[in-house]
Protein backbone atom coordinates (compact mmCIF):
# COMPACT_ATOMS: atom_id res chain seq x y z
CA UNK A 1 0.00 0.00 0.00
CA UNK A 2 1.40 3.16 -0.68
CA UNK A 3 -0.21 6.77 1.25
CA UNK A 4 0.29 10.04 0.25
CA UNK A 5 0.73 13.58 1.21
CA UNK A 6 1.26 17.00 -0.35
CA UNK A 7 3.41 19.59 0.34
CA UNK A 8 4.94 22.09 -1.90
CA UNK A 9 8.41 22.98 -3.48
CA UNK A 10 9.24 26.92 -4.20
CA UNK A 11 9.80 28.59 -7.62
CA UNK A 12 10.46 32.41 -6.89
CA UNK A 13 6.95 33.50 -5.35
CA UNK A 14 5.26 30.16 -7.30
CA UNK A 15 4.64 26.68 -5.11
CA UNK A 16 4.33 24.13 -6.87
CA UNK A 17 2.47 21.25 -5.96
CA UNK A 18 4.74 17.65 -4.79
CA UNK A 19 3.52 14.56 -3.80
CA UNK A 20 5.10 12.73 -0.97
CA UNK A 21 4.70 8.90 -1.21
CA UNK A 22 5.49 6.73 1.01
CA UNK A 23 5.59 2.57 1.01
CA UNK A 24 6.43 0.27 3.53
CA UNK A 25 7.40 -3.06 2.17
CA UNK A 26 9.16 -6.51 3.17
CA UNK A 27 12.83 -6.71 3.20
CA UNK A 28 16.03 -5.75 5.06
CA UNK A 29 15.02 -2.18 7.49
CA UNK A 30 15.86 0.93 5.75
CA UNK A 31 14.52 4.37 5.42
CA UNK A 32 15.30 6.02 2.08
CA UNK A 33 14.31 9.22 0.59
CA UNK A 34 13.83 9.58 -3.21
CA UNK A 35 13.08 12.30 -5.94
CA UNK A 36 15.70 14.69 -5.95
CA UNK A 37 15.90 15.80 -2.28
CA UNK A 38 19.05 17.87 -1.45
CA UNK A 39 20.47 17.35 2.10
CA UNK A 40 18.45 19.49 4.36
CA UNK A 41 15.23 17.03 2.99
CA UNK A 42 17.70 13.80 3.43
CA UNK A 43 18.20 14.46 6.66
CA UNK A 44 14.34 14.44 7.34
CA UNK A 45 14.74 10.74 7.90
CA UNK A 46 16.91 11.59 11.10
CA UNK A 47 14.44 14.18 12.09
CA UNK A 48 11.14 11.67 11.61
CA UNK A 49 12.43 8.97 13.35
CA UNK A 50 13.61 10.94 15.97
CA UNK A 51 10.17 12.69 16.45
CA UNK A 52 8.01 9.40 16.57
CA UNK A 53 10.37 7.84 19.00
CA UNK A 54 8.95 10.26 21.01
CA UNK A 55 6.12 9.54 20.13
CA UNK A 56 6.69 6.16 21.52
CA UNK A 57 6.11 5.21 17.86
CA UNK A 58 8.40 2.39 16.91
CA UNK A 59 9.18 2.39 12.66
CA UNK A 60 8.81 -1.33 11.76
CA UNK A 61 11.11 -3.76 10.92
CA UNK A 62 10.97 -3.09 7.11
CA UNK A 63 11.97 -1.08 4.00
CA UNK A 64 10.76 2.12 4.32
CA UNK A 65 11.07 4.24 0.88
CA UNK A 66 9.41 7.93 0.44
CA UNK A 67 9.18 9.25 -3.44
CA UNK A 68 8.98 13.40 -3.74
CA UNK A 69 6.80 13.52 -7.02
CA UNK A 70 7.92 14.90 -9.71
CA UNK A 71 11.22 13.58 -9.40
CA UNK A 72 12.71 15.97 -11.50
CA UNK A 73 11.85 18.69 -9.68
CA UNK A 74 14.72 20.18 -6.80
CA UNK A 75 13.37 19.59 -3.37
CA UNK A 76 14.99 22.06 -1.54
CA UNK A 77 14.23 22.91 2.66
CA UNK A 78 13.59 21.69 5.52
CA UNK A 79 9.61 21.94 5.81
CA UNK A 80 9.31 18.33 4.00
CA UNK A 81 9.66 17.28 7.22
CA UNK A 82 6.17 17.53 8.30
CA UNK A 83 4.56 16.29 4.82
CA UNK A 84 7.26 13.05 4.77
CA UNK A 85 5.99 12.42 8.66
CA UNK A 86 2.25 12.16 7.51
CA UNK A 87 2.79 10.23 4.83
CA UNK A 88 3.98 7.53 6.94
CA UNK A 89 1.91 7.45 9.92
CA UNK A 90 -0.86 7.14 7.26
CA UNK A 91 0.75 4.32 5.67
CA UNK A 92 1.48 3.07 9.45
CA UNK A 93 -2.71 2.96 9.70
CA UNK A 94 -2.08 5.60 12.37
CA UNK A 95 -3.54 8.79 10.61
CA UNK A 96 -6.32 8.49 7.85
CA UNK A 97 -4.99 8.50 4.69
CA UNK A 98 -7.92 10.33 3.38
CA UNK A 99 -7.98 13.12 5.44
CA UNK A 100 -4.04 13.76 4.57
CA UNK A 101 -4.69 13.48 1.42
CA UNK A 102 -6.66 16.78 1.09
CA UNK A 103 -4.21 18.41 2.73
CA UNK A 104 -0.82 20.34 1.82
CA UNK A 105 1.24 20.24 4.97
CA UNK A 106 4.96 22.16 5.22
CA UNK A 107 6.82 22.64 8.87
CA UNK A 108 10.39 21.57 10.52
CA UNK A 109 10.31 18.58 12.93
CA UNK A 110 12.21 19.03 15.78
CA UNK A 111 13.51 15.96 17.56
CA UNK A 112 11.09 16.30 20.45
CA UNK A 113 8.38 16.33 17.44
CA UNK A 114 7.60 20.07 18.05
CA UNK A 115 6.95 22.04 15.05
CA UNK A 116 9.62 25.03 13.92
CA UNK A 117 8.43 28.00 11.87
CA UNK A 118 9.53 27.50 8.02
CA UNK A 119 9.96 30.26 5.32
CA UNK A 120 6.74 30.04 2.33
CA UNK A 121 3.90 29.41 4.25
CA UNK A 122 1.75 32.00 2.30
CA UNK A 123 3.19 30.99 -0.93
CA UNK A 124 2.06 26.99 0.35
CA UNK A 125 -1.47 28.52 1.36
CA UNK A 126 -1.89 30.29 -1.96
CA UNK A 127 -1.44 27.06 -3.46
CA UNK A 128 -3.53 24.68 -1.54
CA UNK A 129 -6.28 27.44 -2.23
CA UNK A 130 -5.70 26.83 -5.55
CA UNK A 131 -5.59 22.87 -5.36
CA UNK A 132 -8.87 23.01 -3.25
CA UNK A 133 -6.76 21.63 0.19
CA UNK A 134 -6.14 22.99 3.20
CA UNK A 135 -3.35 23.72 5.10
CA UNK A 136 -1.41 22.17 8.03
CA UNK A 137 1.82 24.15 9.25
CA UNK A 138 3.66 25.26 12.07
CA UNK A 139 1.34 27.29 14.71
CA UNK A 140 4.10 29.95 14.48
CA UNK A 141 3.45 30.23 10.90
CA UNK A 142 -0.56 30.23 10.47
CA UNK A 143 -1.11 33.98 11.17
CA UNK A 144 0.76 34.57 7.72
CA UNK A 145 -0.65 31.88 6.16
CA UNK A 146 -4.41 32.54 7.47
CA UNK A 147 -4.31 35.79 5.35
CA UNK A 148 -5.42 33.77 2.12
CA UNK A 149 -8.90 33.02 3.18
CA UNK A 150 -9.59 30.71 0.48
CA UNK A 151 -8.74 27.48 2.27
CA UNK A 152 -8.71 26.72 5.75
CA UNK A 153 -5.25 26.69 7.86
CA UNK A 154 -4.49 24.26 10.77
CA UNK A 155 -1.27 25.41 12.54
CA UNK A 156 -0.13 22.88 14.74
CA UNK A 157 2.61 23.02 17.55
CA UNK A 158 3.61 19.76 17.54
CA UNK A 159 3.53 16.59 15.52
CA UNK A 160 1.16 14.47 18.25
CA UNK A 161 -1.02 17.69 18.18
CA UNK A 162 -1.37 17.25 14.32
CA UNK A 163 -2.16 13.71 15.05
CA UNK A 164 -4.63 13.95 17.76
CA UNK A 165 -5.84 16.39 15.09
CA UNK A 166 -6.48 14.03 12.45
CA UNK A 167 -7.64 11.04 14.45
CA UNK A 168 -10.53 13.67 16.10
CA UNK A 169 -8.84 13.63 19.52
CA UNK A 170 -8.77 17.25 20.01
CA UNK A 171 -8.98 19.13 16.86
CA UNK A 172 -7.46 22.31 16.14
CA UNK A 173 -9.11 25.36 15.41
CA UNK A 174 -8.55 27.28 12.42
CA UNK A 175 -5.78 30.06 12.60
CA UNK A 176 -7.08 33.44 12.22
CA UNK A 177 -4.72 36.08 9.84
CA UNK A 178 -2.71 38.14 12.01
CA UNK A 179 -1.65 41.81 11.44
CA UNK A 180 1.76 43.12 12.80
CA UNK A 181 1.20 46.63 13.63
CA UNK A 182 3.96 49.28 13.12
CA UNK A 183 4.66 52.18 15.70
CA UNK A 184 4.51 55.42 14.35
CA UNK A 185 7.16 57.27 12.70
CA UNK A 186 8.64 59.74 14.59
CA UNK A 187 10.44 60.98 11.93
CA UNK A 188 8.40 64.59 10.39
CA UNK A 189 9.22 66.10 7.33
CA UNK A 190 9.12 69.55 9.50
CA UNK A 191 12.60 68.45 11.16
CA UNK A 192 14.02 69.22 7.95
CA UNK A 193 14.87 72.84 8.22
CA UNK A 194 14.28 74.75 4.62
CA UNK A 195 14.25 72.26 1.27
CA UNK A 196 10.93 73.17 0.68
CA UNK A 197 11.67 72.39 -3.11
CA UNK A 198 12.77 68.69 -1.95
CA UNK A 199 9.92 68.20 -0.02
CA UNK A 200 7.28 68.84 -2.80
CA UNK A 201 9.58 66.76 -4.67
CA UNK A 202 9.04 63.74 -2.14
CA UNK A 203 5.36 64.20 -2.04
CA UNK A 204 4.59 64.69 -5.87
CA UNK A 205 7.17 60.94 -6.08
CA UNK A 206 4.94 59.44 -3.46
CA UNK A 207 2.12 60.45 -5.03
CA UNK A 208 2.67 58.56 -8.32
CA UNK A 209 5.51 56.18 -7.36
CA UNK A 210 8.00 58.20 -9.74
CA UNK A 211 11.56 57.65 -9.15
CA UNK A 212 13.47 60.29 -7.61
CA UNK A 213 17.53 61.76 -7.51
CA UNK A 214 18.78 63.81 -5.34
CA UNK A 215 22.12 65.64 -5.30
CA UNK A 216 23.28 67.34 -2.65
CA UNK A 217 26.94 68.56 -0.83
CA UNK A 218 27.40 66.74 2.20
CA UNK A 219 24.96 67.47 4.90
CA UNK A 220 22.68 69.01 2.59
CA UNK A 221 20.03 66.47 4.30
CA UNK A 222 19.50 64.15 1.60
CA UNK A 223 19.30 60.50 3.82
CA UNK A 224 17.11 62.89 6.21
CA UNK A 225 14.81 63.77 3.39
CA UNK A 226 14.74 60.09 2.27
CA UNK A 227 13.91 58.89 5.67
CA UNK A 228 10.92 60.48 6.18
CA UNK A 229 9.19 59.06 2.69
CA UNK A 230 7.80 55.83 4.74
CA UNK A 231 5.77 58.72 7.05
CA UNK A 232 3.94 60.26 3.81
CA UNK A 233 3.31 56.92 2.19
CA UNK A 234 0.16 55.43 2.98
CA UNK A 235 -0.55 51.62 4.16
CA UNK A 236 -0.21 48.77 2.04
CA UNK A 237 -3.85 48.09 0.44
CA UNK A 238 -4.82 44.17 0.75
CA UNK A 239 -3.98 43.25 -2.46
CA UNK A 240 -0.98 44.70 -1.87
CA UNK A 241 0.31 43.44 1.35
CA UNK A 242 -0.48 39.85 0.49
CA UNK A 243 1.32 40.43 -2.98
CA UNK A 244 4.58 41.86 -1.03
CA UNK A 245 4.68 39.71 1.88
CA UNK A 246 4.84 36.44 -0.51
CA UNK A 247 8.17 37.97 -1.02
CA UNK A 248 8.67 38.31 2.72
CA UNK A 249 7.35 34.76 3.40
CA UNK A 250 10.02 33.48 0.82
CA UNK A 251 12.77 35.44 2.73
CA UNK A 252 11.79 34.76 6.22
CA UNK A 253 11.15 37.79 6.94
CA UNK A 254 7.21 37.90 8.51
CA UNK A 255 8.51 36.29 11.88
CA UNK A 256 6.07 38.85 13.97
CA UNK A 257 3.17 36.74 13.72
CA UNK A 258 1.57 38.22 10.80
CA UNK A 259 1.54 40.34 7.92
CA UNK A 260 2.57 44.08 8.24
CA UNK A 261 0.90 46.67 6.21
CA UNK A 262 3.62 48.94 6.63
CA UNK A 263 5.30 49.92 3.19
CA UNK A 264 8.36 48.57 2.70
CA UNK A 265 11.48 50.76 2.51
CA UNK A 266 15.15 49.01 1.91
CA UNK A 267 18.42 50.92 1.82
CA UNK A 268 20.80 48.44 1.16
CA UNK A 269 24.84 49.69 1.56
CA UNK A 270 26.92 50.50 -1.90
CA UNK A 271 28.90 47.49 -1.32
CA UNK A 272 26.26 45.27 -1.78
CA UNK A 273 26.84 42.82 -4.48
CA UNK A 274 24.44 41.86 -7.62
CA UNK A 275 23.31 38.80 -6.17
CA UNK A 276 22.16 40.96 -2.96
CA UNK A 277 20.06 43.69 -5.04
CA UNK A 278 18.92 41.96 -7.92
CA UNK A 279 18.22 38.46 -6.83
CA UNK A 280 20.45 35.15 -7.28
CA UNK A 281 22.63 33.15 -5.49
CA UNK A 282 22.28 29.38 -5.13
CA UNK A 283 18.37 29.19 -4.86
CA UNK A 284 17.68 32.37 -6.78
CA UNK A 285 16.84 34.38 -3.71
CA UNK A 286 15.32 37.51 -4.30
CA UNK A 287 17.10 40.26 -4.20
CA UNK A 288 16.43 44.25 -2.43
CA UNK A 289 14.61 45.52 -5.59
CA UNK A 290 11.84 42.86 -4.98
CA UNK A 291 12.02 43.13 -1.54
CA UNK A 292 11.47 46.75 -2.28
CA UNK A 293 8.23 45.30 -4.34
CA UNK A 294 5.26 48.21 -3.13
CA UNK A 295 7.97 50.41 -1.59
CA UNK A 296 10.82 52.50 -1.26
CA UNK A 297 14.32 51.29 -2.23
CA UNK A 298 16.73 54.21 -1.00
CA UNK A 299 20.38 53.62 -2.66
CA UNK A 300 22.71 56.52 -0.70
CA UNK A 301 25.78 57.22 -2.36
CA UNK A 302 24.29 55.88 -5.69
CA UNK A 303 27.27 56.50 -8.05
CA UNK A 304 29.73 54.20 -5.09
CA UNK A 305 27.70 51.07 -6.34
CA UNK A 306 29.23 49.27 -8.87
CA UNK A 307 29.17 50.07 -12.50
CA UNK A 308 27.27 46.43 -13.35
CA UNK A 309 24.79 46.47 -10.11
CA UNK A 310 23.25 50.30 -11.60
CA UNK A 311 23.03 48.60 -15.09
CA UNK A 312 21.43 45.82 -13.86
CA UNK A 313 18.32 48.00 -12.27
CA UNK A 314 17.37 49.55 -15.70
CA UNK A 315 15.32 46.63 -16.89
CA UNK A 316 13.44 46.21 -13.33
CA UNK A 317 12.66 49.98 -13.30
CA UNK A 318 11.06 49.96 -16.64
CA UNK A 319 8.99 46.62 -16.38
CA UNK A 320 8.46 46.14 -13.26
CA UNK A 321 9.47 42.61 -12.54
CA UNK A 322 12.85 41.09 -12.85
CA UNK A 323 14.23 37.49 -14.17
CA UNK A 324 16.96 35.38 -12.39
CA UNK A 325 18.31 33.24 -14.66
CA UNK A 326 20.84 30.53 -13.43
CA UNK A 327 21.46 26.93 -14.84
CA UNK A 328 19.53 25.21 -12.90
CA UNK A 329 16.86 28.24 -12.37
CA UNK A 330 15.16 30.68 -14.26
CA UNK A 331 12.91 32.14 -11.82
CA UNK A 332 10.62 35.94 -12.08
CA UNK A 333 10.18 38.07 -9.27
CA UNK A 334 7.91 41.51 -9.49
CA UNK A 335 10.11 44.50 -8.14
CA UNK A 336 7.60 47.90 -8.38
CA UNK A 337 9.61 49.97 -6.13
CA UNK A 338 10.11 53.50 -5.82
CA UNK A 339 13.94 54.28 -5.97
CA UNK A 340 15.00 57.04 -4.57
CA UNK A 341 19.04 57.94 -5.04
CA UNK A 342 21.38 60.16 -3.22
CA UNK A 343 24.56 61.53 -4.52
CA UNK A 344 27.22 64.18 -4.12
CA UNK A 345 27.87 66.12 -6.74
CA UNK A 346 31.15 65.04 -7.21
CA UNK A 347 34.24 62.95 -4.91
CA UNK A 348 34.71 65.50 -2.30
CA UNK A 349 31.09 66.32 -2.77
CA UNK A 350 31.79 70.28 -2.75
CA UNK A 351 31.34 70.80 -6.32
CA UNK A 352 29.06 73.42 -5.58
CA UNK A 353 29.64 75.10 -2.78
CA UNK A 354 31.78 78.56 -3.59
CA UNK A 355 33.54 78.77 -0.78
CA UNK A 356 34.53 74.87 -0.61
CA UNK A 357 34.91 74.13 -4.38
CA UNK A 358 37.67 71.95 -5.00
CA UNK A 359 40.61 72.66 -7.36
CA UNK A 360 39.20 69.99 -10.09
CA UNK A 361 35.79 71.29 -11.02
CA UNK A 362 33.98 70.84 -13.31
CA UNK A 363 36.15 67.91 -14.44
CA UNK A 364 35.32 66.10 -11.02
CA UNK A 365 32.08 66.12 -11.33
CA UNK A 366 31.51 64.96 -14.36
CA UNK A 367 33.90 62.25 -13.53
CA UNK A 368 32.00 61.63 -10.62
CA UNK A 369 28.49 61.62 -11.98
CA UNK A 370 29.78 59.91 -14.52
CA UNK A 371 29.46 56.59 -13.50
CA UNK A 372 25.96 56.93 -13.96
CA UNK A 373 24.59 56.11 -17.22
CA UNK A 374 22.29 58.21 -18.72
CA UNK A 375 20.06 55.16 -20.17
CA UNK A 376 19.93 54.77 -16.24
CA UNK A 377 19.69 58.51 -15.71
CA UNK A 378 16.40 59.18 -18.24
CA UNK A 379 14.77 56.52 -16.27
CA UNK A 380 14.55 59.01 -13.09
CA UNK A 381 11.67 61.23 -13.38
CA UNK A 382 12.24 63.59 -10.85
CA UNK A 383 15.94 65.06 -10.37
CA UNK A 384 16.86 68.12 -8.26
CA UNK A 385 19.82 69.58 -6.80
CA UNK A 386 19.38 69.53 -2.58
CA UNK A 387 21.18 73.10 -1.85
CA UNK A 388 23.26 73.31 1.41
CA UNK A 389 21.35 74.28 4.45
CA UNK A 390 23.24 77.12 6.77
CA UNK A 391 24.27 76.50 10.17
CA UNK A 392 22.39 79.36 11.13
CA UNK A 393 19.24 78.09 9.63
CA UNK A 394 18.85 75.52 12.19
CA UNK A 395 18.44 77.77 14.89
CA UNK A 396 14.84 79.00 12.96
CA UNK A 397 11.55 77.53 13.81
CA UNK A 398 10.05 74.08 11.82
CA UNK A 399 8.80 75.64 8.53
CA UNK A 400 6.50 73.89 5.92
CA UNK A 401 3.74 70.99 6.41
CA UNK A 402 4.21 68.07 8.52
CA UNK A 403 4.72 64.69 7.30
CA UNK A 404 0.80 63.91 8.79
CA UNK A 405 -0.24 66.50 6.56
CA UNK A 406 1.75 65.88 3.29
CA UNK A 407 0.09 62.00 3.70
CA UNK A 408 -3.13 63.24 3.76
CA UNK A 409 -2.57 64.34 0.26
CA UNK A 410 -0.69 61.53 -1.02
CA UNK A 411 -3.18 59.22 -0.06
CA UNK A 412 -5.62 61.55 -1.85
CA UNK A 413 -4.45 61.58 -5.04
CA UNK A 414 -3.36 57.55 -4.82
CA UNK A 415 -7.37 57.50 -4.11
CA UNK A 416 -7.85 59.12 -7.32
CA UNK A 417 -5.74 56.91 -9.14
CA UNK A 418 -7.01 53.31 -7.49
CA UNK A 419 -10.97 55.31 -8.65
CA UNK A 420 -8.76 55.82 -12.56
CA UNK A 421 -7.14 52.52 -12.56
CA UNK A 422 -9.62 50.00 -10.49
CA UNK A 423 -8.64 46.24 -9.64
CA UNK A 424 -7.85 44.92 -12.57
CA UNK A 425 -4.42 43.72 -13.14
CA UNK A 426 -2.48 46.70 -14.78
CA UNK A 427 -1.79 49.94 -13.91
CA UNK A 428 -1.67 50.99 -9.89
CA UNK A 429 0.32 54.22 -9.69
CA UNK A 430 0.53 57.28 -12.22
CA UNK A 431 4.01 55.90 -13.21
CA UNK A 432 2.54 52.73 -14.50
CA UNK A 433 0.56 54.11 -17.55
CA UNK A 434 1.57 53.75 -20.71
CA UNK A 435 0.76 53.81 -24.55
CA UNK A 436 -2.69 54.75 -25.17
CA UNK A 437 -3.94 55.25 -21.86
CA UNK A 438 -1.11 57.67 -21.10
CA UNK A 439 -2.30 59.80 -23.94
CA UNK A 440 -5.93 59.67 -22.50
CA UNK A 441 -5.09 60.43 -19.28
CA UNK A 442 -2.24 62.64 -19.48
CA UNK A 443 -2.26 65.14 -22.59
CA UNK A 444 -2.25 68.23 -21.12
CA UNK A 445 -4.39 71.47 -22.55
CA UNK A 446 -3.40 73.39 -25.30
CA UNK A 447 -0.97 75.50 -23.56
CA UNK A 448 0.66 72.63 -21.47
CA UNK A 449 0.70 70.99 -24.86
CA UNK A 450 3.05 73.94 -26.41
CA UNK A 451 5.10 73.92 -22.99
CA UNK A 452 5.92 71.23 -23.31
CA UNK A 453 6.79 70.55 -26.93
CA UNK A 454 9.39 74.16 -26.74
CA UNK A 455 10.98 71.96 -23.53
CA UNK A 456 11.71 68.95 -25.51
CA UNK A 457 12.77 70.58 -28.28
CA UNK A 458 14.80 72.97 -26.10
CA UNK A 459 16.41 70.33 -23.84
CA UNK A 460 16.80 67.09 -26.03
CA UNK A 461 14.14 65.25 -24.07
CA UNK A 462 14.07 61.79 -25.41
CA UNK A 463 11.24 59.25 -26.05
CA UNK A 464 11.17 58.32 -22.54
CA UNK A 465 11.69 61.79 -20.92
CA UNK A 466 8.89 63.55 -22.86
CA UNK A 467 6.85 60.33 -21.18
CA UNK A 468 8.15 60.88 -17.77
CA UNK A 469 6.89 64.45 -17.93
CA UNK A 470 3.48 63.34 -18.58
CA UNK A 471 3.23 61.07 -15.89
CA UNK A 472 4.47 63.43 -13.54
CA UNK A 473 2.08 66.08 -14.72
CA UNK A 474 -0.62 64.02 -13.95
CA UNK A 475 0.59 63.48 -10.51
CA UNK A 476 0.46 66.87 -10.02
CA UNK A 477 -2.69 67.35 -11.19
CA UNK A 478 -4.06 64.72 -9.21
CA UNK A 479 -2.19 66.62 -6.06
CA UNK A 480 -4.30 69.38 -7.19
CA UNK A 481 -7.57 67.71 -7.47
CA UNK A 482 -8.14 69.15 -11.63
CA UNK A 483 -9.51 66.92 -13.71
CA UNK A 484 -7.20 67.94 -16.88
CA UNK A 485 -3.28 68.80 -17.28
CA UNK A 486 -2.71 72.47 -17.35
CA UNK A 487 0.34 74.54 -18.08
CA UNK A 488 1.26 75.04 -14.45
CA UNK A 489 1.79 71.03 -14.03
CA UNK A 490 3.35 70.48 -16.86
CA UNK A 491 5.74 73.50 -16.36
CA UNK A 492 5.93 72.17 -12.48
CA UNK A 493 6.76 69.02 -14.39
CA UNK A 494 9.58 69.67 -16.26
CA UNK A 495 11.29 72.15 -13.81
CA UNK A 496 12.32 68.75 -12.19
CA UNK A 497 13.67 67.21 -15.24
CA UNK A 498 15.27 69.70 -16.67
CA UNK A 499 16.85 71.42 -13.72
CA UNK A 500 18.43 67.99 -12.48
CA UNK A 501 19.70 67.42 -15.98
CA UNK A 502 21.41 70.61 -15.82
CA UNK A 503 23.06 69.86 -12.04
């Protein structure tokens, strides 16, 4: 006789459905696990045994063989534990083999038998959804999982619970979705003294999701600028946080008990490799740009990252999704981020200051600046020079709106645009549209229209940049609650494109 149990194997954010069989047949006593299982899902057979011994379950005196189906398919993880432990107590007459059966189960044994938390249970759940099962994982791990609410999770803290489960001993009650909730930011865009340019920068780019560059001396307050964005964005939507936090799940990262509907925001360090912000690495991890997925990705000191990690982000920023392709992997992750970059102007970052200007200019800052491409360059749609501030500016009083107030309107006009776009799959953000629906939504008036055509012809705007503009002018004109693009957006518009392409 031969029982069976599901669990699931990971492909980026995919799961993708494996069988665990399991027969017990005559012959010389020996437990061996088939179907291309690398050595954390070899070593299950150490774990299992372990865990029914205490149990006092004794494995009988036979050939013991469990088959991961497909075979061809890498089995990679320890959470085959649980599924390869089922699948054998039903074939052991111990648990119903029926009721496994319409069940995916994924969770670490522990030697004791107790349960450990394991990385892709929301993935696992949005695949037994799919497959019509339910779901039996780690207690730990059923908050995250509970958020897909079309199948029914079990978390279990033990193996014998899961057991005393399944026999109708004491069953388990369903876990409930949990929601992590953040503190709130005492960071306010009113501690930034002056930059009252930057700031309506940062709102109109969280208004839209446009991608934003900043250059700056040192000190100018460019990270302080940057670290106030998460208290103007507003919460993840649903759709949204479950869409992110697959990413999360994959990563390990929801270990709060829940999902948080906090936006993301990543600032990864300029020595970070490729592997680290694109995705790769042995399993095709994903990288900061897709942990970024729905948020902010802040990159300080942008031109200190290698020449081949910048020129790997111009194909994410443009599509919105990226692909890992290995040997043995070719695996798609979505990355819609919002990247916001810092830079000096040039290597000793006084470039222009007049009374600190060093003895190289202008040569050092175009060397310096250099190292940004302008393929990568045309892809930022907002670009201003952050002036220095004074020291005897900070002694004046907090000018300008607070960050409470500047998210009231960003979550206006990203009302207005969820009302434009609605829930179909598509377009989310202002800096999303495209083609057709760009020029419906975004040709400005007659005047805006003229603007804008003397700017491009003017300035060299490419293909792209004329785009850009357009998008951004409807952001503003969302921020200012008009129907239609008028000259003062699109003028608005291009004083950030232009004027950054001139720093």
């Amino acid at each position: 006789m031969v029982s069976r149990a599901y669990t699931v194997a990971f492909q980026g954010v995919d799961a993708r459905l494996v069988e665990v069989q399991c027969a017990v047949s005559p012959g010389l006593p020996a437990f061996s696990i088939v179907g291309l299982p690398d050595k954390a899902v070899s070593e299950a057979r150490d774990r299992v045994r372990s865990a029914l011994a205490s149990m006092a379950i004794a494995l009988p005196s036979k050939r013991i063989t469990i088959n991961l189906s497909p075979a061809d398919l890498p089995k990679e993880g320890s959470h085959f534990d649980l599924p390869i432990a089922l699948s054998l107590l039903a074939a052991l007459d111990i648990v119903p083999c029926d009721v496994i059966e319409g069940m995916v189960a994924l969770g670490e044994l522990s030697l004791d038998g107790s349960l450990v938390p394991v990385v892709g249970a929301l993935p696992a759940a949005m695949a037994a959804a799919q497959e019509e099962r339910g779901l039996l994982c780690p207690q730990a791990s059923g908050a995250e999982a509970a958020w897909v609410g079309a199948t029914q999770v079990i978390g279990a803290a033990s193996l014998g619970d899961a057991v005393r489960h399944f026999t109708g001993q004491s069953p388990i009650p369903p876990a409930e979705p949990g929601e992590v909730t953040t503190p709130p930011q005492d960071r306010d865009l009113r501690d930034v003294k002056g930059q009252e340019r930057a700031k309506r920068a940062l709102e109109i780019a969280a208004a839209g999701r446009h991608h934003l560059m900043l250059v700056g001396t040192p000190g100018s307050g460019k990270s302080m600028l940057a670290a106030r964005i998460p208290g103007i964005l507003p919460p993840l939507t649903a759709a949204e946080a479950l869409d992110t936090s697959m990413i999360q799940s994959l990563c390990g990262l929801l270990d709060e008990g829940g999902i948080n509907r906090a936006r993301p925001f990543r600032e990864p360090h300029h020595t970070a490799s490729m592997a680290a912000i694109v995705g790769g690495g042995r399993n095709a991890r994903p990288g900061e740009i897709s942990l970024a997925h729905n948020g902010v990705l802040f990159m300080d000191e942008f031109p200190e990252f290698t020449r081949a990690v910048l020129e790997t982000l111009r194909q994410p920023l443009e599509t919105g999704e990226v692909m890992i392709a290995r040997a043995n992997a070719h695996v798609k992750y979505p990355c819609k981020f919002m990247l916001v970059a810092a830079a000096n102007p040039c290597k000793c970052g006084y470039l222009t200051d007049p009374s600190r200007a060093c003895a190289r200019v202008p040569v050092c800052g175009e060397d310096y600046m250099g190292r940004i491409s302008g393929p990568l360059m045309d892809r930022f749609d907002l670009r201003l020079e952050v002036p220095p501030v004074a020291f005897t500016d900070l002694d004046l009083p907090a000018s300008g709106d607070s960050s409470q107030e500047v998210a009231s309107r960003v979550a206006a006009a990203r009302r207005v645009q969820a009302e434009r776009f609605g829930e179909a799959d598509g377009p989310r953000q202002n800096a999303d549209i495209e083609g057709a629906q760009l020029e419906q939504i975004a040709t400005p008036d007659e005047e805006g229209r003229t603007l804008l055509t003397r700017a491009a012809e003017r300035f060299g705007l490419s293909a792209r940049g004329y785009h850009r503009v357009l998008r951004v002018s409807r952001t503003i004109a969302d921020l200012d609650k008009s129907d239609t693009v008028r000259r003062p957006h699109v003028a608005e518009a291009l004083s950030f494109r232009i004027t950054g392409a001139a720093a």
